[in-house]
PDB file of N, CA and C in Angstrom:
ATOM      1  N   UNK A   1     -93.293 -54.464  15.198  1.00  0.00           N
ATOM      2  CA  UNK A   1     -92.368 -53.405  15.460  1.00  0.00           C
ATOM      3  C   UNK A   1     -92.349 -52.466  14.262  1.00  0.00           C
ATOM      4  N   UNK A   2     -92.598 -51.356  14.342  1.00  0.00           N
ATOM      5  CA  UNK A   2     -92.276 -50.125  13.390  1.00  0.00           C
ATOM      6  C   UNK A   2     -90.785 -50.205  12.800  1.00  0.00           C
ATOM      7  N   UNK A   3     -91.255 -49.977  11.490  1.00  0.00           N
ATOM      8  CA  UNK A   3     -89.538 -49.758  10.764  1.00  0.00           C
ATOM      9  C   UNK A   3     -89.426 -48.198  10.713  1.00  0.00           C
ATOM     10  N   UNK A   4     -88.089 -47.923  10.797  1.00  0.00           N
ATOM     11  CA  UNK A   4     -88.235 -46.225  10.810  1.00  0.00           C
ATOM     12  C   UNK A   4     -86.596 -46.313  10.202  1.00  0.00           C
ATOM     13  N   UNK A   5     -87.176 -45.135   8.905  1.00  0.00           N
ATOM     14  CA  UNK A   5     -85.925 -44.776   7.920  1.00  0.00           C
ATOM     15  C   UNK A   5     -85.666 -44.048   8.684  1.00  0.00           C
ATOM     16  N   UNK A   6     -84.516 -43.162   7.924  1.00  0.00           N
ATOM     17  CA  UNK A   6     -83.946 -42.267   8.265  1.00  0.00           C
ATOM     18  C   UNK A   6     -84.390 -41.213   7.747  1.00  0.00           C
ATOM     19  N   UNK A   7     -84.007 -39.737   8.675  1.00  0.00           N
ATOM     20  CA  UNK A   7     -84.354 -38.828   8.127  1.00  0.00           C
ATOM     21  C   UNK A   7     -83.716 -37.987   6.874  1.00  0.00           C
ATOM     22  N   UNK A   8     -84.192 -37.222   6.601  1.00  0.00           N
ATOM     23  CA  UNK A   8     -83.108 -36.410   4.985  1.00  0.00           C
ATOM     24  C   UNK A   8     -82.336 -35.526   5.601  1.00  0.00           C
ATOM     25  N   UNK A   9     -82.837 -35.211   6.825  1.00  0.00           N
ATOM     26  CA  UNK A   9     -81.964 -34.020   7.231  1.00  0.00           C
ATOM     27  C   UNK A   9     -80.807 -34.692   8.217  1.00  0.00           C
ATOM     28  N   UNK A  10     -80.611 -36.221   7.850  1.00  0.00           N
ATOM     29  CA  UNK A  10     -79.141 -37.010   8.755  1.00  0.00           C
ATOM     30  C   UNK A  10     -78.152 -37.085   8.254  1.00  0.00           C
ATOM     31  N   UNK A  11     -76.990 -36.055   8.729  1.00  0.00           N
ATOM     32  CA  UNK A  11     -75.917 -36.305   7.934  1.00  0.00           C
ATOM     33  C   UNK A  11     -75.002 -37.103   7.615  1.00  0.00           C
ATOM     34  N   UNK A  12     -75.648 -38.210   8.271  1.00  0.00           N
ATOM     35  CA  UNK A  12     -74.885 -39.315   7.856  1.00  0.00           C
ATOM     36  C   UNK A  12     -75.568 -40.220   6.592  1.00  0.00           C
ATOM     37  N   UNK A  13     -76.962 -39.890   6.605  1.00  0.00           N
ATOM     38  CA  UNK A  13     -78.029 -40.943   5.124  1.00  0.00           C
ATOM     39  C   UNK A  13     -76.836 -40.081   4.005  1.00  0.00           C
ATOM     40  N   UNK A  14     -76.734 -38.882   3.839  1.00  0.00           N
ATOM     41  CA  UNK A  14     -76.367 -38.089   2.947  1.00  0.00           C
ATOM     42  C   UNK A  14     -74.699 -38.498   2.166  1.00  0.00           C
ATOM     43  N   UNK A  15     -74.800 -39.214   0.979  1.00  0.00           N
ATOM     44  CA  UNK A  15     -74.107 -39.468  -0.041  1.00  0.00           C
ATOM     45  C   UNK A  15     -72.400 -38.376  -0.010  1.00  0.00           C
ATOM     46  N   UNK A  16     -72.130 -38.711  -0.237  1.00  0.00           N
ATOM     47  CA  UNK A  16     -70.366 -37.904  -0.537  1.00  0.00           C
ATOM     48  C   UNK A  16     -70.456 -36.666  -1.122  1.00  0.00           C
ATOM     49  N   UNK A  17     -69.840 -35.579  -1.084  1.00  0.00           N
ATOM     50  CA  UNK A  17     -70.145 -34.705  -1.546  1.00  0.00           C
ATOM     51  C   UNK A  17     -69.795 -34.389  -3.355  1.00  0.00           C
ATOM     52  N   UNK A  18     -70.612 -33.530  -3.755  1.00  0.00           N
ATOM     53  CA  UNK A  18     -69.641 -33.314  -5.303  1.00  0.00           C
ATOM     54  C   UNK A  18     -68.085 -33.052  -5.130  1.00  0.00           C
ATOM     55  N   UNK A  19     -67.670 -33.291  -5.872  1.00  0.00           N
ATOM     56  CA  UNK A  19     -66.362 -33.661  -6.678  1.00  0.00           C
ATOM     57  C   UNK A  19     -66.406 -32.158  -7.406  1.00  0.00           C
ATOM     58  N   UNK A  20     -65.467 -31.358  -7.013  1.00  0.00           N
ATOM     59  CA  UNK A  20     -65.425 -29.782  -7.804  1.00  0.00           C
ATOM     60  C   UNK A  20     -64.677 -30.284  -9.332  1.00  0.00           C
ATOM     61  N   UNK A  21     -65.733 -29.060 -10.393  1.00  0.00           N
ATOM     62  CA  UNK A  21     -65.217 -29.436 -11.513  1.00  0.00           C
ATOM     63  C   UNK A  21     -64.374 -28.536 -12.086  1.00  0.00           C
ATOM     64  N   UNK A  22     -63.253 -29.010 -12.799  1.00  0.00           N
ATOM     65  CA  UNK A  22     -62.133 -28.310 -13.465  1.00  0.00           C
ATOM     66  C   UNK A  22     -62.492 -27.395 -14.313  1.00  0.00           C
ATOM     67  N   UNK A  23     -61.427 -26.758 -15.231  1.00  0.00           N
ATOM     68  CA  UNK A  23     -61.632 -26.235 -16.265  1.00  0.00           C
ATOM     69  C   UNK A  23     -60.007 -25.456 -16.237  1.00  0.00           C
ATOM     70  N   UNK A  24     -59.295 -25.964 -17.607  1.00  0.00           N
ATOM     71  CA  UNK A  24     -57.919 -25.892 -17.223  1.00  0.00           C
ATOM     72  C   UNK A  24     -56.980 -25.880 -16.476  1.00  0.00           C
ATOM     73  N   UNK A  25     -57.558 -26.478 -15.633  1.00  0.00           N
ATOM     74  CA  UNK A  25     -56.490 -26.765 -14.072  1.00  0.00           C
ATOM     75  C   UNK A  25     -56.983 -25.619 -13.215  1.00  0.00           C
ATOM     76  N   UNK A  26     -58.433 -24.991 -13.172  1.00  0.00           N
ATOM     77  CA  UNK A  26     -59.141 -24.109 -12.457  1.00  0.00           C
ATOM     78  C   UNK A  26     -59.965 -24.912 -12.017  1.00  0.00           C
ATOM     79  N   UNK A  27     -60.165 -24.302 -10.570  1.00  0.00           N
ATOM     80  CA  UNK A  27     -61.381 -24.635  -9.649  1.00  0.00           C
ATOM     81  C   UNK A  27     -62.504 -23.714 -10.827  1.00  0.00           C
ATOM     82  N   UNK A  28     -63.454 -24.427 -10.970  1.00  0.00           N
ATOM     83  CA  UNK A  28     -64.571 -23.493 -10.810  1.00  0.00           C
ATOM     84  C   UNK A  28     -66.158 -23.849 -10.053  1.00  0.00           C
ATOM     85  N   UNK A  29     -66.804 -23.190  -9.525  1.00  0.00           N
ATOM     86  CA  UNK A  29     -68.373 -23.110  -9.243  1.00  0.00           C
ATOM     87  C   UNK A  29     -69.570 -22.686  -9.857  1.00  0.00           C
ATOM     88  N   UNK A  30     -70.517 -23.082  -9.348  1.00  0.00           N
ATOM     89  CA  UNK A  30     -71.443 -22.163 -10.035  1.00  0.00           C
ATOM     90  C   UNK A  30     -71.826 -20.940  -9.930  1.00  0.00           C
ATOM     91  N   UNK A  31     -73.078 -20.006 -10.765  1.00  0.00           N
ATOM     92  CA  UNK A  31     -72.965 -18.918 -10.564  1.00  0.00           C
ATOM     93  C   UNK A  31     -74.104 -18.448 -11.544  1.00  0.00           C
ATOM     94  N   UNK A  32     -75.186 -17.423 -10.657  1.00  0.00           N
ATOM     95  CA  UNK A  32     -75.992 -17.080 -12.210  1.00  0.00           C
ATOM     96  C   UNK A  32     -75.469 -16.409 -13.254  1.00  0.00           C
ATOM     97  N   UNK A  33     -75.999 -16.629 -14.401  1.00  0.00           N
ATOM     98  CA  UNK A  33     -75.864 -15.531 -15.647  1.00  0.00           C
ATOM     99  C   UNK A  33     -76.874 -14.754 -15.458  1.00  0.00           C
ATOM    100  N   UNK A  34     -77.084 -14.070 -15.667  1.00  0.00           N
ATOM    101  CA  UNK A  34     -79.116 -13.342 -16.438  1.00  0.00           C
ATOM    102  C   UNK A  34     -78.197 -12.272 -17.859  1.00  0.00           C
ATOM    103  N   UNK A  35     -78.813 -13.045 -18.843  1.00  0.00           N
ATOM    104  CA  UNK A  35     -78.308 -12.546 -19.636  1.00  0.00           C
ATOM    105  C   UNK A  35     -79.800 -12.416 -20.622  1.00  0.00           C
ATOM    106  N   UNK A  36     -80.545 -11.661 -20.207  1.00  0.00           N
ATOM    107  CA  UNK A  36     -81.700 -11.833 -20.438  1.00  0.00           C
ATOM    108  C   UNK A  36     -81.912 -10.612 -21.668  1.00  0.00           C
ATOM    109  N   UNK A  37     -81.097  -9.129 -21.053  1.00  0.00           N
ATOM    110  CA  UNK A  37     -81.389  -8.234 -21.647  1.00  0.00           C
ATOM    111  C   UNK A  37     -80.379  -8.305 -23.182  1.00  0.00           C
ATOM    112  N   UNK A  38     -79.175  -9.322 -23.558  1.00  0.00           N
ATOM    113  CA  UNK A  38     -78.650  -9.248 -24.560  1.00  0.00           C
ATOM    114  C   UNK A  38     -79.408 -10.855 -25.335  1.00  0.00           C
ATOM    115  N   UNK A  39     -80.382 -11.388 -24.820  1.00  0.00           N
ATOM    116  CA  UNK A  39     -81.173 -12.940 -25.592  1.00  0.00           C
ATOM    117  C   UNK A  39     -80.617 -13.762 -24.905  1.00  0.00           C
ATOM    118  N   UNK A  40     -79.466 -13.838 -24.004  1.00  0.00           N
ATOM    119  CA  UNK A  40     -79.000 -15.312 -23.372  1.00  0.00           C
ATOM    120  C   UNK A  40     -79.925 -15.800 -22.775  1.00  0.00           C
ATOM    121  N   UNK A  41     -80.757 -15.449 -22.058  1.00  0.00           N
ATOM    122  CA  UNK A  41     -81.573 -16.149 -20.602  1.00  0.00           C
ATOM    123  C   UNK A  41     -80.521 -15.864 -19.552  1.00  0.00           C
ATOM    124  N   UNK A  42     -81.474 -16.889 -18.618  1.00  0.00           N
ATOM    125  CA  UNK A  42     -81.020 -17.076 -17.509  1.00  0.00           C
ATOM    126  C   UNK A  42     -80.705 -18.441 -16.859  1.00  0.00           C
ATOM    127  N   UNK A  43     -79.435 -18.646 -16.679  1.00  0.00           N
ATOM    128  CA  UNK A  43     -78.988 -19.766 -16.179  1.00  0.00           C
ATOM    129  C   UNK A  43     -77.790 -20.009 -15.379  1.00  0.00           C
ATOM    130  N   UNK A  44     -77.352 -21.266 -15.061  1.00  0.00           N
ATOM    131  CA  UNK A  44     -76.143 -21.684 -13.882  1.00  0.00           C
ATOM    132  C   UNK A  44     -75.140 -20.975 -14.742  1.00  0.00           C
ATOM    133  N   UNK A  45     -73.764 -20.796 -14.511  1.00  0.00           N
ATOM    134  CA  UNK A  45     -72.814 -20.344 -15.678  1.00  0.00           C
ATOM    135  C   UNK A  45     -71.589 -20.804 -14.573  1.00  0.00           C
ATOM    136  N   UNK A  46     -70.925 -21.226 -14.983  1.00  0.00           N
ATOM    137  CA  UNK A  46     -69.513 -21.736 -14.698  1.00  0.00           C
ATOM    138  C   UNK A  46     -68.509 -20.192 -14.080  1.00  0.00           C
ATOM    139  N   UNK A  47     -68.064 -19.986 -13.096  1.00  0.00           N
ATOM    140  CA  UNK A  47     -67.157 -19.360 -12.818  1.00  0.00           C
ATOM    141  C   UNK A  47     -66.260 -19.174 -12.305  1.00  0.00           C
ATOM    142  N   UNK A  48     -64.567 -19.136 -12.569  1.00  0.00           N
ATOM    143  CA  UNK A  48     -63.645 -19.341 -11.498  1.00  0.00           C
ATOM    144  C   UNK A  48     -62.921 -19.143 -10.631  1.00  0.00           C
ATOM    145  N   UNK A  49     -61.993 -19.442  -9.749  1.00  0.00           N
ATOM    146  CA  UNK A  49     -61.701 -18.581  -8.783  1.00  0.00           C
ATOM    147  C   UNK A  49     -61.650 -17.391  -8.140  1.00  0.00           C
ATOM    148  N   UNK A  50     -61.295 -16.754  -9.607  1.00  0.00           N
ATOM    149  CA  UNK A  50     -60.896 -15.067  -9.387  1.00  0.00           C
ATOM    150  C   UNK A  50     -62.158 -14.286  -9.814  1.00  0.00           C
ATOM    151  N   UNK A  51     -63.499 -15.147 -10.215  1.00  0.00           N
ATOM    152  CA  UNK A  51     -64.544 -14.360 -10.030  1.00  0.00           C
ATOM    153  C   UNK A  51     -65.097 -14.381 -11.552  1.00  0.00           C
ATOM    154  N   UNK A  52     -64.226 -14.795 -12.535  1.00  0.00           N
ATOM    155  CA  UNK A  52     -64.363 -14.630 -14.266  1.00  0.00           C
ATOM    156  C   UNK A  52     -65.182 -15.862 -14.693  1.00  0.00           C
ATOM    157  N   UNK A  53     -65.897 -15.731 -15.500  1.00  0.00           N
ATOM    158  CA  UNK A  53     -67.223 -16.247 -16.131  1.00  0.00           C
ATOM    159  C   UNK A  53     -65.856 -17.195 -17.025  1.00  0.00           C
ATOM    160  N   UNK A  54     -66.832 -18.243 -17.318  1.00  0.00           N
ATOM    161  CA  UNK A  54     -65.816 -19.207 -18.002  1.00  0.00           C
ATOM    162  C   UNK A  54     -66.304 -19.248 -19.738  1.00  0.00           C
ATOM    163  N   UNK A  55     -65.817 -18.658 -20.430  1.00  0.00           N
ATOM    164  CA  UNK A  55     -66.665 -18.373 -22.019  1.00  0.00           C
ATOM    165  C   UNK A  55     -66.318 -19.341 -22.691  1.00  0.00           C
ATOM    166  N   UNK A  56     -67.178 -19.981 -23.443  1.00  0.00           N
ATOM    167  CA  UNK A  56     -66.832 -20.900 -24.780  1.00  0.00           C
ATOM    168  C   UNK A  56     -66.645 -20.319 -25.751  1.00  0.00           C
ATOM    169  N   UNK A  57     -66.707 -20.532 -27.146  1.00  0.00           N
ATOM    170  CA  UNK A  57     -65.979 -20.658 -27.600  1.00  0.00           C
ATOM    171  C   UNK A  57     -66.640 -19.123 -28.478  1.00  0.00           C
ATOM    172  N   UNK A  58     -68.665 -19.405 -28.527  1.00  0.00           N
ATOM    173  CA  UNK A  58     -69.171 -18.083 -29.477  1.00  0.00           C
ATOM    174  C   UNK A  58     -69.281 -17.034 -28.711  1.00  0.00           C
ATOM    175  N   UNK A  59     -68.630 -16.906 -26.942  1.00  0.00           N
ATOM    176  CA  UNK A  59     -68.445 -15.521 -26.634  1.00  0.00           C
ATOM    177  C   UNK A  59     -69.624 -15.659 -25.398  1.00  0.00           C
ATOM    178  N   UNK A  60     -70.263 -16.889 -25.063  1.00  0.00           N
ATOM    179  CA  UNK A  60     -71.241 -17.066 -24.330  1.00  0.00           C
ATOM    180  C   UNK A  60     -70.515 -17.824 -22.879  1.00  0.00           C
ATOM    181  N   UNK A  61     -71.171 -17.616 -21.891  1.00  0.00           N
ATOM    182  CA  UNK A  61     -70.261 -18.164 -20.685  1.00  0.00           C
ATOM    183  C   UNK A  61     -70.979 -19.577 -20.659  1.00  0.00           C
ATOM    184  N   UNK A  62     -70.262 -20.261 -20.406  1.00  0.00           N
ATOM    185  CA  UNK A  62     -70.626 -22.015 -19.857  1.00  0.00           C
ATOM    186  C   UNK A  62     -71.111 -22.251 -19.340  1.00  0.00           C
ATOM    187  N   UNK A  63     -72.522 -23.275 -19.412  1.00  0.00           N
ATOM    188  CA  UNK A  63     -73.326 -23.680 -18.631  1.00  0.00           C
ATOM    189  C   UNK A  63     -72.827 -24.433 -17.924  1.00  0.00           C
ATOM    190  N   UNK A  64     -72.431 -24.729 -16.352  1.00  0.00           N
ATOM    191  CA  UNK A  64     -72.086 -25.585 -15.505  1.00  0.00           C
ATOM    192  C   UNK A  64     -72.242 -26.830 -15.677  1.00  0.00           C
ATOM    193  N   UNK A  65     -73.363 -26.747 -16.262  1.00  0.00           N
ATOM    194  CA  UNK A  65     -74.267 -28.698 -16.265  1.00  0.00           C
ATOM    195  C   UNK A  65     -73.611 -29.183 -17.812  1.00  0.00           C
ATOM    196  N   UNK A  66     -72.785 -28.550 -18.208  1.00  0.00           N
ATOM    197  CA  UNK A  66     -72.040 -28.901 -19.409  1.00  0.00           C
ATOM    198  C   UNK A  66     -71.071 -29.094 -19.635  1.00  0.00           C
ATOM    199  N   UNK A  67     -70.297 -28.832 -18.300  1.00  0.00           N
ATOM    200  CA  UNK A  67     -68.912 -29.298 -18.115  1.00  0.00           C
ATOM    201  C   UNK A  67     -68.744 -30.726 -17.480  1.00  0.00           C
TER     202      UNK A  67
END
């Protein structure tokens, strides 16, 4: 008899969803930067509800994967 997984596209194989991450008692998501033309690059950047980039501390917005 054939064994047969499941597929990736079953929404039931599919794990719990993320857990939204804080940031002072703010929802926030992700969001690109391109901060290419002042030397930042380009990357995920943390942003919250009302649309505002989440800045640390030297004036640079937060990498998501760092919260």
């Amino acid at each position: 008899m054939l064994k047969t997984s499941k597929s990736k596209n079953d929404p039931t194989a599919r794990g719990p969803a993320q857990q939204t991450k804080m940031v002072e008692g703010k929802k926030v998501k992700p969001a690109l930067y391109v901060g290419t033309a002042i030397g930042h690059g380009r990357y995920i950047a943390a942003q919250d509800e009302s649309g505002k980039l989440v800045m640390g501390r030297e004036g640079r917005p937060v990498a998501y994967r760092d919260l």
